[in-house]
N, C-alpha and C. Protein backbone atom coordinates (compact mmCIF):
# COMPACT_ATOMS: atom_id res chain seq x y z
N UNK A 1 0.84 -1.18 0.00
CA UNK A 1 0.00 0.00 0.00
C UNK A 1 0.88 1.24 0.00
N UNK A 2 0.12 2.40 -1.00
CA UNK A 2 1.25 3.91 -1.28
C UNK A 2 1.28 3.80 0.09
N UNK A 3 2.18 5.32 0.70
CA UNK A 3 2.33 5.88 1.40
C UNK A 3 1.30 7.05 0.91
N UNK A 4 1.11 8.34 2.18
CA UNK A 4 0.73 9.71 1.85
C UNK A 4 1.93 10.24 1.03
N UNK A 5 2.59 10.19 1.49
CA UNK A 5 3.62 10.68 1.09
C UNK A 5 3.97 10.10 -0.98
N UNK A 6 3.86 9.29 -1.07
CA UNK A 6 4.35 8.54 -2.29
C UNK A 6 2.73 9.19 -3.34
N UNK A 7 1.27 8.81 -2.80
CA UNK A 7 0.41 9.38 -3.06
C UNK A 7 0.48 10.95 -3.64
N UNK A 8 0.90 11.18 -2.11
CA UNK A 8 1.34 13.31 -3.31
C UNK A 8 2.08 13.21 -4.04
N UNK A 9 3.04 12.37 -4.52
CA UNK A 9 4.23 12.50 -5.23
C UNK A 9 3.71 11.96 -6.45
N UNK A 10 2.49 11.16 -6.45
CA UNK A 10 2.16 10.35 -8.00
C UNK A 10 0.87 11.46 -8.11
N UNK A 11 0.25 12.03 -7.27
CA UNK A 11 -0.67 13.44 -8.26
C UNK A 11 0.07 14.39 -8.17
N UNK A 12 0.96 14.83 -7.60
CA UNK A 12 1.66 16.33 -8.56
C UNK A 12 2.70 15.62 -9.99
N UNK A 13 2.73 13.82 -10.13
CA UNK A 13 3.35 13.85 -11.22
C UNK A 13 2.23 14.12 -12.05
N UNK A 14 1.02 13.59 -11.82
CA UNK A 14 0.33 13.41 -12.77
C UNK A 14 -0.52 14.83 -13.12
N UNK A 15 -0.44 15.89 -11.96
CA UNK A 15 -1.04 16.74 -12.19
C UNK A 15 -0.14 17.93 -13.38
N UNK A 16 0.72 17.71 -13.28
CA UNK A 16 1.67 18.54 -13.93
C UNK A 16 2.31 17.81 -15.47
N UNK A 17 1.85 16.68 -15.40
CA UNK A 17 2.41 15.82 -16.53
C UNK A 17 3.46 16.06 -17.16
N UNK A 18 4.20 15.52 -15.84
CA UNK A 18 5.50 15.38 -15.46
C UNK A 18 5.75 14.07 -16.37
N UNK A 19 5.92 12.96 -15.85
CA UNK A 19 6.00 11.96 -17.13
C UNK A 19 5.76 12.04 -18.89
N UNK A 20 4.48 12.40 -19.27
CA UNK A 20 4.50 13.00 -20.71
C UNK A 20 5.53 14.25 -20.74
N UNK A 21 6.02 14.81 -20.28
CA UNK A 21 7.08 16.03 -20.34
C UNK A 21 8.48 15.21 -20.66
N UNK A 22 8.76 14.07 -19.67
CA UNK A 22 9.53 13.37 -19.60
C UNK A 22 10.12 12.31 -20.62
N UNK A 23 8.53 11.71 -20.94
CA UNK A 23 8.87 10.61 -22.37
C UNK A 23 9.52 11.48 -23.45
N UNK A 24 8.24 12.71 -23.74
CA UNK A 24 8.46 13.74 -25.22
C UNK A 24 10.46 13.81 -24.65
N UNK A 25 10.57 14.39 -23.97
CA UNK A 25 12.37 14.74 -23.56
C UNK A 25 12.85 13.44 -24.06
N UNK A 26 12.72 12.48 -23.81
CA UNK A 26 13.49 11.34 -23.49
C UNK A 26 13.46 10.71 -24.90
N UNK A 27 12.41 10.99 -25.70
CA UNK A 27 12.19 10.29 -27.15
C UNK A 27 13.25 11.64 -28.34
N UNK A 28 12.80 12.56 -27.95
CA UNK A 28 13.60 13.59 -28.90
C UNK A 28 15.01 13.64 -28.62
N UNK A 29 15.87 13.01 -27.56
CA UNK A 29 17.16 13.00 -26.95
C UNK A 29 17.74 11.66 -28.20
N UNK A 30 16.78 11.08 -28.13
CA UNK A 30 17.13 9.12 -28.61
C UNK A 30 17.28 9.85 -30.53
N UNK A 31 16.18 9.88 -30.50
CA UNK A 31 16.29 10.69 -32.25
C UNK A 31 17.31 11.57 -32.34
N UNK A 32 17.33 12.72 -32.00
CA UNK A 32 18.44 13.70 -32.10
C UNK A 32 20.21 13.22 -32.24
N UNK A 33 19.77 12.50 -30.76
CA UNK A 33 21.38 12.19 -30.21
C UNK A 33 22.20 13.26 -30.70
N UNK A 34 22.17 14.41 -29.54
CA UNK A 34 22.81 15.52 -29.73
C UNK A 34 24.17 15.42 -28.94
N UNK A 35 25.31 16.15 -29.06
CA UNK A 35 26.83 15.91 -28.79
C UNK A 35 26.61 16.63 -27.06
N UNK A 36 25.61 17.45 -27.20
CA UNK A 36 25.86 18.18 -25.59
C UNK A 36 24.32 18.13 -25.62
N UNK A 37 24.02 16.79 -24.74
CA UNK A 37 22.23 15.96 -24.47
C UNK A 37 21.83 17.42 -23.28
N UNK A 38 22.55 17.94 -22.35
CA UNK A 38 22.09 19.18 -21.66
C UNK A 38 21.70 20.40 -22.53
N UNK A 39 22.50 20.55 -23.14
CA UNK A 39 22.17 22.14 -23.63
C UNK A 39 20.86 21.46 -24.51
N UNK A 40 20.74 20.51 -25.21
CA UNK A 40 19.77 20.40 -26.15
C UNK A 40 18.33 20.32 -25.31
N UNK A 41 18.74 19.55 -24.18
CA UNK A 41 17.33 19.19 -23.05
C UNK A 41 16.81 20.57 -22.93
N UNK A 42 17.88 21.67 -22.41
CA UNK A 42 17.61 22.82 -22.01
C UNK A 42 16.65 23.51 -23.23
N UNK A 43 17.42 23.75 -24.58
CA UNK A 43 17.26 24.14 -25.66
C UNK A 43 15.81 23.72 -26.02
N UNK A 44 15.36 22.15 -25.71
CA UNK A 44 13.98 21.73 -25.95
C UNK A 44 12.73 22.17 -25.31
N UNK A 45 13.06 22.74 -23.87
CA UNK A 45 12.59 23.45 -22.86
C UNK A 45 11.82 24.82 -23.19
N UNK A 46 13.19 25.77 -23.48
CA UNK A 46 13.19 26.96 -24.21
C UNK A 46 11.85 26.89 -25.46
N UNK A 47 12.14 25.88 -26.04
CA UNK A 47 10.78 26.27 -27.40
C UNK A 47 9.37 25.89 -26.77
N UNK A 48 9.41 25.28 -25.86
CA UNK A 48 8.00 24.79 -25.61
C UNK A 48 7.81 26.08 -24.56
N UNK A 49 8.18 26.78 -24.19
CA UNK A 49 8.03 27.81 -23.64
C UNK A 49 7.60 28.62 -24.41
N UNK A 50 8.34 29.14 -25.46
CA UNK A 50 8.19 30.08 -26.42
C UNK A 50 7.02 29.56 -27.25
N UNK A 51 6.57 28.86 -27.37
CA UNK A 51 5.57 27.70 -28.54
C UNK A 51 4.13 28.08 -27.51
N UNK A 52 3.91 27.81 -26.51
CA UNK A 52 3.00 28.65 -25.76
C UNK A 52 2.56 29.84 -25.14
N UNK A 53 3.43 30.18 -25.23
CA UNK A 53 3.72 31.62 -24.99
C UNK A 53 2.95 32.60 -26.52
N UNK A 54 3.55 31.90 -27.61
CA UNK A 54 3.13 32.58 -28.46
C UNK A 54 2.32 31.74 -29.78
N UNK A 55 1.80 30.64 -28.97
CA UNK A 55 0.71 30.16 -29.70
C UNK A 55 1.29 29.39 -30.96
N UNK A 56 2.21 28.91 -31.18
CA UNK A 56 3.33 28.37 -32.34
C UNK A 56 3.36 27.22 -32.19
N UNK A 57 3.49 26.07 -32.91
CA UNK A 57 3.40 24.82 -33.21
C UNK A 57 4.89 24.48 -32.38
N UNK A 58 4.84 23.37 -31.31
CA UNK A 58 5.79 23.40 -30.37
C UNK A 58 7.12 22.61 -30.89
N UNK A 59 7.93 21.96 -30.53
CA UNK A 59 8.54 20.56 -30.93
C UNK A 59 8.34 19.74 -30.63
N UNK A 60 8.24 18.68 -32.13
CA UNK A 60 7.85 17.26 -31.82
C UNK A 60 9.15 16.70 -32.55
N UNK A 61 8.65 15.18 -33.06
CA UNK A 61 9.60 14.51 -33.86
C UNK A 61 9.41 14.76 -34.92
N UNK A 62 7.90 14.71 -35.42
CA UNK A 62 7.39 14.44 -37.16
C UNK A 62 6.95 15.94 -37.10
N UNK A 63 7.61 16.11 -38.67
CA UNK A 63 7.03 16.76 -39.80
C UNK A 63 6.13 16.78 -40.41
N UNK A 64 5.41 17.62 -41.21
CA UNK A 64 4.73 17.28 -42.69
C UNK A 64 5.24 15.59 -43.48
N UNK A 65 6.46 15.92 -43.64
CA UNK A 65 7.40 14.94 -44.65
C UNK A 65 6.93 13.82 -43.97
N UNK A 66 7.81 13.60 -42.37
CA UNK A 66 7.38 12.13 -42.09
C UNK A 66 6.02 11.65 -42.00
N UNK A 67 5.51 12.90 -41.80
CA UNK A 67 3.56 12.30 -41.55
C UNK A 67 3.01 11.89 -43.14
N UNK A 68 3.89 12.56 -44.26
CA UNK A 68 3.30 12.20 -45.76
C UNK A 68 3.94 10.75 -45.78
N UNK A 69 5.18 10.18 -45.21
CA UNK A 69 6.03 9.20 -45.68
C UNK A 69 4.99 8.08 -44.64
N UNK A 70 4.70 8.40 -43.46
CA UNK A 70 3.40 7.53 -42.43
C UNK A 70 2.69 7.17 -43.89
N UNK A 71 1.88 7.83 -44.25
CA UNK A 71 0.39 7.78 -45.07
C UNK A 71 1.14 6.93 -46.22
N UNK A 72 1.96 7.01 -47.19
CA UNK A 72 2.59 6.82 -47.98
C UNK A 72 2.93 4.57 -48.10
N UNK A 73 3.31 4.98 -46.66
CA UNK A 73 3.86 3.37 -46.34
C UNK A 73 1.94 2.43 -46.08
N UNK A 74 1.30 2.93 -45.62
CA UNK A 74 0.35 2.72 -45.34
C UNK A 74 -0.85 2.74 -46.68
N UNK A 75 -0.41 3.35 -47.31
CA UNK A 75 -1.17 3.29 -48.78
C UNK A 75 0.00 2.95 -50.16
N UNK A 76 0.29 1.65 -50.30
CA UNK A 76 1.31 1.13 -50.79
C UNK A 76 0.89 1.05 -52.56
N UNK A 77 -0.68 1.03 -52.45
CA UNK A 77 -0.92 0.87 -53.66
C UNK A 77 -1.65 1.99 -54.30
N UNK A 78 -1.17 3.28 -53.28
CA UNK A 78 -1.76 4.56 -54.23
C UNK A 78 -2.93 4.96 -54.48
N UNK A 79 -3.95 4.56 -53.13
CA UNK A 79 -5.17 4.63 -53.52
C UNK A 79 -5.89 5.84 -53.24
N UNK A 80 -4.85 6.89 -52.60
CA UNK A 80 -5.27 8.16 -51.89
C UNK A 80 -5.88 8.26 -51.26
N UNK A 81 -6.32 7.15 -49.93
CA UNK A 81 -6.79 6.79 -48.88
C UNK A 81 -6.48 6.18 -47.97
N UNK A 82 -6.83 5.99 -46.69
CA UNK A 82 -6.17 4.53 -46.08
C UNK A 82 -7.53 4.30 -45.27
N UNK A 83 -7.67 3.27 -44.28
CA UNK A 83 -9.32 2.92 -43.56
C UNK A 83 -9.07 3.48 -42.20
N UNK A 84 -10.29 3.40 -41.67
CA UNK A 84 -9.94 4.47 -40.41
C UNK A 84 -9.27 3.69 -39.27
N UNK A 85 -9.26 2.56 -39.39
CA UNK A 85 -8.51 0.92 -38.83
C UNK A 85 -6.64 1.54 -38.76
N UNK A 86 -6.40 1.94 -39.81
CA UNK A 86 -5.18 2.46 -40.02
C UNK A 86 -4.85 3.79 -39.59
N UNK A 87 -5.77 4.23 -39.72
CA UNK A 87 -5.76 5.96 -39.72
C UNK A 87 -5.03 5.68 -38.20
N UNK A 88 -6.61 5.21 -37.09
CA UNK A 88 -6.21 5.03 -35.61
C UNK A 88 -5.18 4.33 -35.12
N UNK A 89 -4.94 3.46 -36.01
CA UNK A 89 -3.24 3.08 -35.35
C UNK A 89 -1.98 3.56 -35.35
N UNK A 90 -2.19 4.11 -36.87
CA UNK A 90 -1.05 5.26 -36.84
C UNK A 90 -0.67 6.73 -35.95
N UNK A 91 -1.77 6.70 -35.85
CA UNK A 91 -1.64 8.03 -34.98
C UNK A 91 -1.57 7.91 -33.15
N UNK A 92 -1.74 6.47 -32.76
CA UNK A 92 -1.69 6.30 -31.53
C UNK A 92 -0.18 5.59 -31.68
N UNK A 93 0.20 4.97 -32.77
CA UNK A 93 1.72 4.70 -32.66
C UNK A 93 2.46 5.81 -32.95
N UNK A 94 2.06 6.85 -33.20
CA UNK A 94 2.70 8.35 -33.51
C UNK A 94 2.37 8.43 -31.94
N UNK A 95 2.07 8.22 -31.11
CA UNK A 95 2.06 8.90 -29.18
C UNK A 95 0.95 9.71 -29.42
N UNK A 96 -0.21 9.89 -29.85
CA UNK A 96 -1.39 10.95 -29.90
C UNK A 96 -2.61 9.88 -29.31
N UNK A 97 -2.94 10.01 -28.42
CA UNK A 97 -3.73 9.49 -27.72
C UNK A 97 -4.77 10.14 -27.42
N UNK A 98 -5.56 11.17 -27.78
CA UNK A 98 -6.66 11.93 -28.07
C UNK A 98 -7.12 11.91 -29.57
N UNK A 99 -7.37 11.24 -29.93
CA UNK A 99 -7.67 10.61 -31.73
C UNK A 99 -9.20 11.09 -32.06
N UNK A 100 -9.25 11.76 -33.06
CA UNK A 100 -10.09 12.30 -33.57
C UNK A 100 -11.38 11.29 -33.94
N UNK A 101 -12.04 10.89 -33.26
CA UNK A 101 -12.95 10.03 -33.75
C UNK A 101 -13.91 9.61 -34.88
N UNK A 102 -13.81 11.11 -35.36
CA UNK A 102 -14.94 11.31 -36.26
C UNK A 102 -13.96 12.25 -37.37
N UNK A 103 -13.12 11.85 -37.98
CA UNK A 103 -12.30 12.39 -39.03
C UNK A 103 -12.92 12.89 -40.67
N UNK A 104 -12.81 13.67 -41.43
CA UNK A 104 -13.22 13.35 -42.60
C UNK A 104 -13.24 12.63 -43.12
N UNK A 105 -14.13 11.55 -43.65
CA UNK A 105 -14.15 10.15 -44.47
C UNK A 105 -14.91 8.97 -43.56
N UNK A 106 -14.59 9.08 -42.61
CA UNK A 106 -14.44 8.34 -41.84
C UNK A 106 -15.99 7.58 -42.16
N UNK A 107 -17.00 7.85 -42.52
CA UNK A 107 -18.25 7.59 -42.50
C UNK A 107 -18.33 6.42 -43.96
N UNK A 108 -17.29 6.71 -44.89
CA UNK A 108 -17.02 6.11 -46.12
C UNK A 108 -15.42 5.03 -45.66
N UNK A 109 -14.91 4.80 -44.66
CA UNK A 109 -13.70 4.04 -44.37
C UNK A 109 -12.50 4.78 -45.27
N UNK A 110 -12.70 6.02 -45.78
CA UNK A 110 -11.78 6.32 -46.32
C UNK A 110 -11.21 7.50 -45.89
N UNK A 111 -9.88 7.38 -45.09
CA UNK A 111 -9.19 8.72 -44.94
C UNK A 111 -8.29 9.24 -45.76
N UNK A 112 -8.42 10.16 -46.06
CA UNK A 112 -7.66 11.32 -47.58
C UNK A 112 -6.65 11.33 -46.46
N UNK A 113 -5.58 11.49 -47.59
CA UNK A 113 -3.75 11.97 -46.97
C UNK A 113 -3.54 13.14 -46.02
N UNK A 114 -4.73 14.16 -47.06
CA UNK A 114 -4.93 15.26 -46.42
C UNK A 114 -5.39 15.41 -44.75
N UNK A 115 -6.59 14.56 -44.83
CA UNK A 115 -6.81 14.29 -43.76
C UNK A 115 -6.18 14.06 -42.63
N UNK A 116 -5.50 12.80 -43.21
CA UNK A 116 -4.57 12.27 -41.81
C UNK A 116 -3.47 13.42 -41.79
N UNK A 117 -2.69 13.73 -42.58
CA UNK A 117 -2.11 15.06 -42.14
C UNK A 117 -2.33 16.02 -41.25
N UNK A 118 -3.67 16.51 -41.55
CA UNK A 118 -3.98 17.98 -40.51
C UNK A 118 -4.27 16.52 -39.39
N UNK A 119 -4.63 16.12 -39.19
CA UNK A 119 -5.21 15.40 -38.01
C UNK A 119 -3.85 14.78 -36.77
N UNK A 120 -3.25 14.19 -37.85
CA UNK A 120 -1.53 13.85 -37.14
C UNK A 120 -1.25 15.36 -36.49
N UNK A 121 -0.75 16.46 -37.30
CA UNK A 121 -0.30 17.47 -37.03
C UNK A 121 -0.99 18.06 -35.48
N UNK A 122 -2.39 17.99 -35.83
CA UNK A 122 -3.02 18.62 -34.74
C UNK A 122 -2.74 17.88 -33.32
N UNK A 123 -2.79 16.41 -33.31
CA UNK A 123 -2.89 15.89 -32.45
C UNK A 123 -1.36 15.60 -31.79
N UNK A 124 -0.30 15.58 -32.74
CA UNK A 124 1.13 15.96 -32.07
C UNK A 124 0.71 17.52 -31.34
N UNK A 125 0.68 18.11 -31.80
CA UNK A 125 0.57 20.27 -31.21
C UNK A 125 -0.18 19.16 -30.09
N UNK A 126 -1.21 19.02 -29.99
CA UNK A 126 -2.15 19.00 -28.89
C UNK A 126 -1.10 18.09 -27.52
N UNK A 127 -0.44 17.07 -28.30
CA UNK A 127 0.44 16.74 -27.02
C UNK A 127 1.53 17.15 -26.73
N UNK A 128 2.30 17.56 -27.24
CA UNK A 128 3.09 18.87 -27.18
C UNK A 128 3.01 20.09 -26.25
N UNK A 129 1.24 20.62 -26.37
CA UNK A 129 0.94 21.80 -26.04
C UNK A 129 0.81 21.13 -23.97
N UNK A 130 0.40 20.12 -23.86
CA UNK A 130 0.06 19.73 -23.00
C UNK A 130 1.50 19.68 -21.95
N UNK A 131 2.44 19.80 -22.29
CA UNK A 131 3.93 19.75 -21.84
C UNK A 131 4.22 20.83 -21.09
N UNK A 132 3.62 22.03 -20.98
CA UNK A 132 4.25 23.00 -20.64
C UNK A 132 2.77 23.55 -20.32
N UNK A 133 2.69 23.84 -18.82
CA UNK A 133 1.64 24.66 -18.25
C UNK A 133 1.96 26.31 -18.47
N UNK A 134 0.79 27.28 -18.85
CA UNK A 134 0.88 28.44 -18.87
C UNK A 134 0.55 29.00 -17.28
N UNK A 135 1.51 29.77 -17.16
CA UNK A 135 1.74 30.29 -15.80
C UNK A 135 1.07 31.57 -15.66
């Protein structure tokens, strides 16, 4: 059984989402693999500050590019769609765990590139944005 003590310590992690702050750090360190992992931690800090502060798309891993090259691998035979079966896996194996349920297409099993694009994009910003409390 927690302690009180261990108890406050797992809701101010969770209240502050301290851990999601932690993974996003810990996944962009592994990709990057920067020569000085401090200044870059610091440096990663700095934008998500500035990214809320002024309402700006924060740092993630993926791009436009990799989110077209996602859709791309996933629609192998060029059909300018993928099913929403795919749509939702991709984007929860992208770390977006607030998934748009009701996407364009979605009513026809067919999600446009376009689609999953703004939808990836949004839902990285959205966990991203969640990293850094406005004070």
């Amino acid at each position: 059984m927690a302690t009180q003590r261990e108890r406050d310590a797992a809701d101010y992690l969770k209240k502050h989402r301290i851990m999601e702050l932690m993974d996003n750090l810990t996944s962009m360190l592994f990709f990057h693999r920067p020569e000085n992992p401090r200044e870059f931690l610091i440096e990663q800090l700095e934008q998500l500050k500035i990214s809320v502060q002024s309402d700006v798309r924060g740092p993630n891993l993926f791009n436009n590019t990799d989110l077209d090259t996602v859709f791309s691998i996933l629609d192998p035979a060029n059909q300018k769609y993928i099913t929403f079966a795919q749509y939702k896996h991709a984007l929860t194996t992208l770390g977006i765990k607030d998934i748009n349920e009701c996407p364009e297409g979605v009513n026809e099993d067919r999600i446009s590139r376009e689609t999953f694009i703004t939808e990836a994009t949004q839902g990285l910003q959205r966990c991203s944005a969640t990293y850094w409390e406005k004070q």
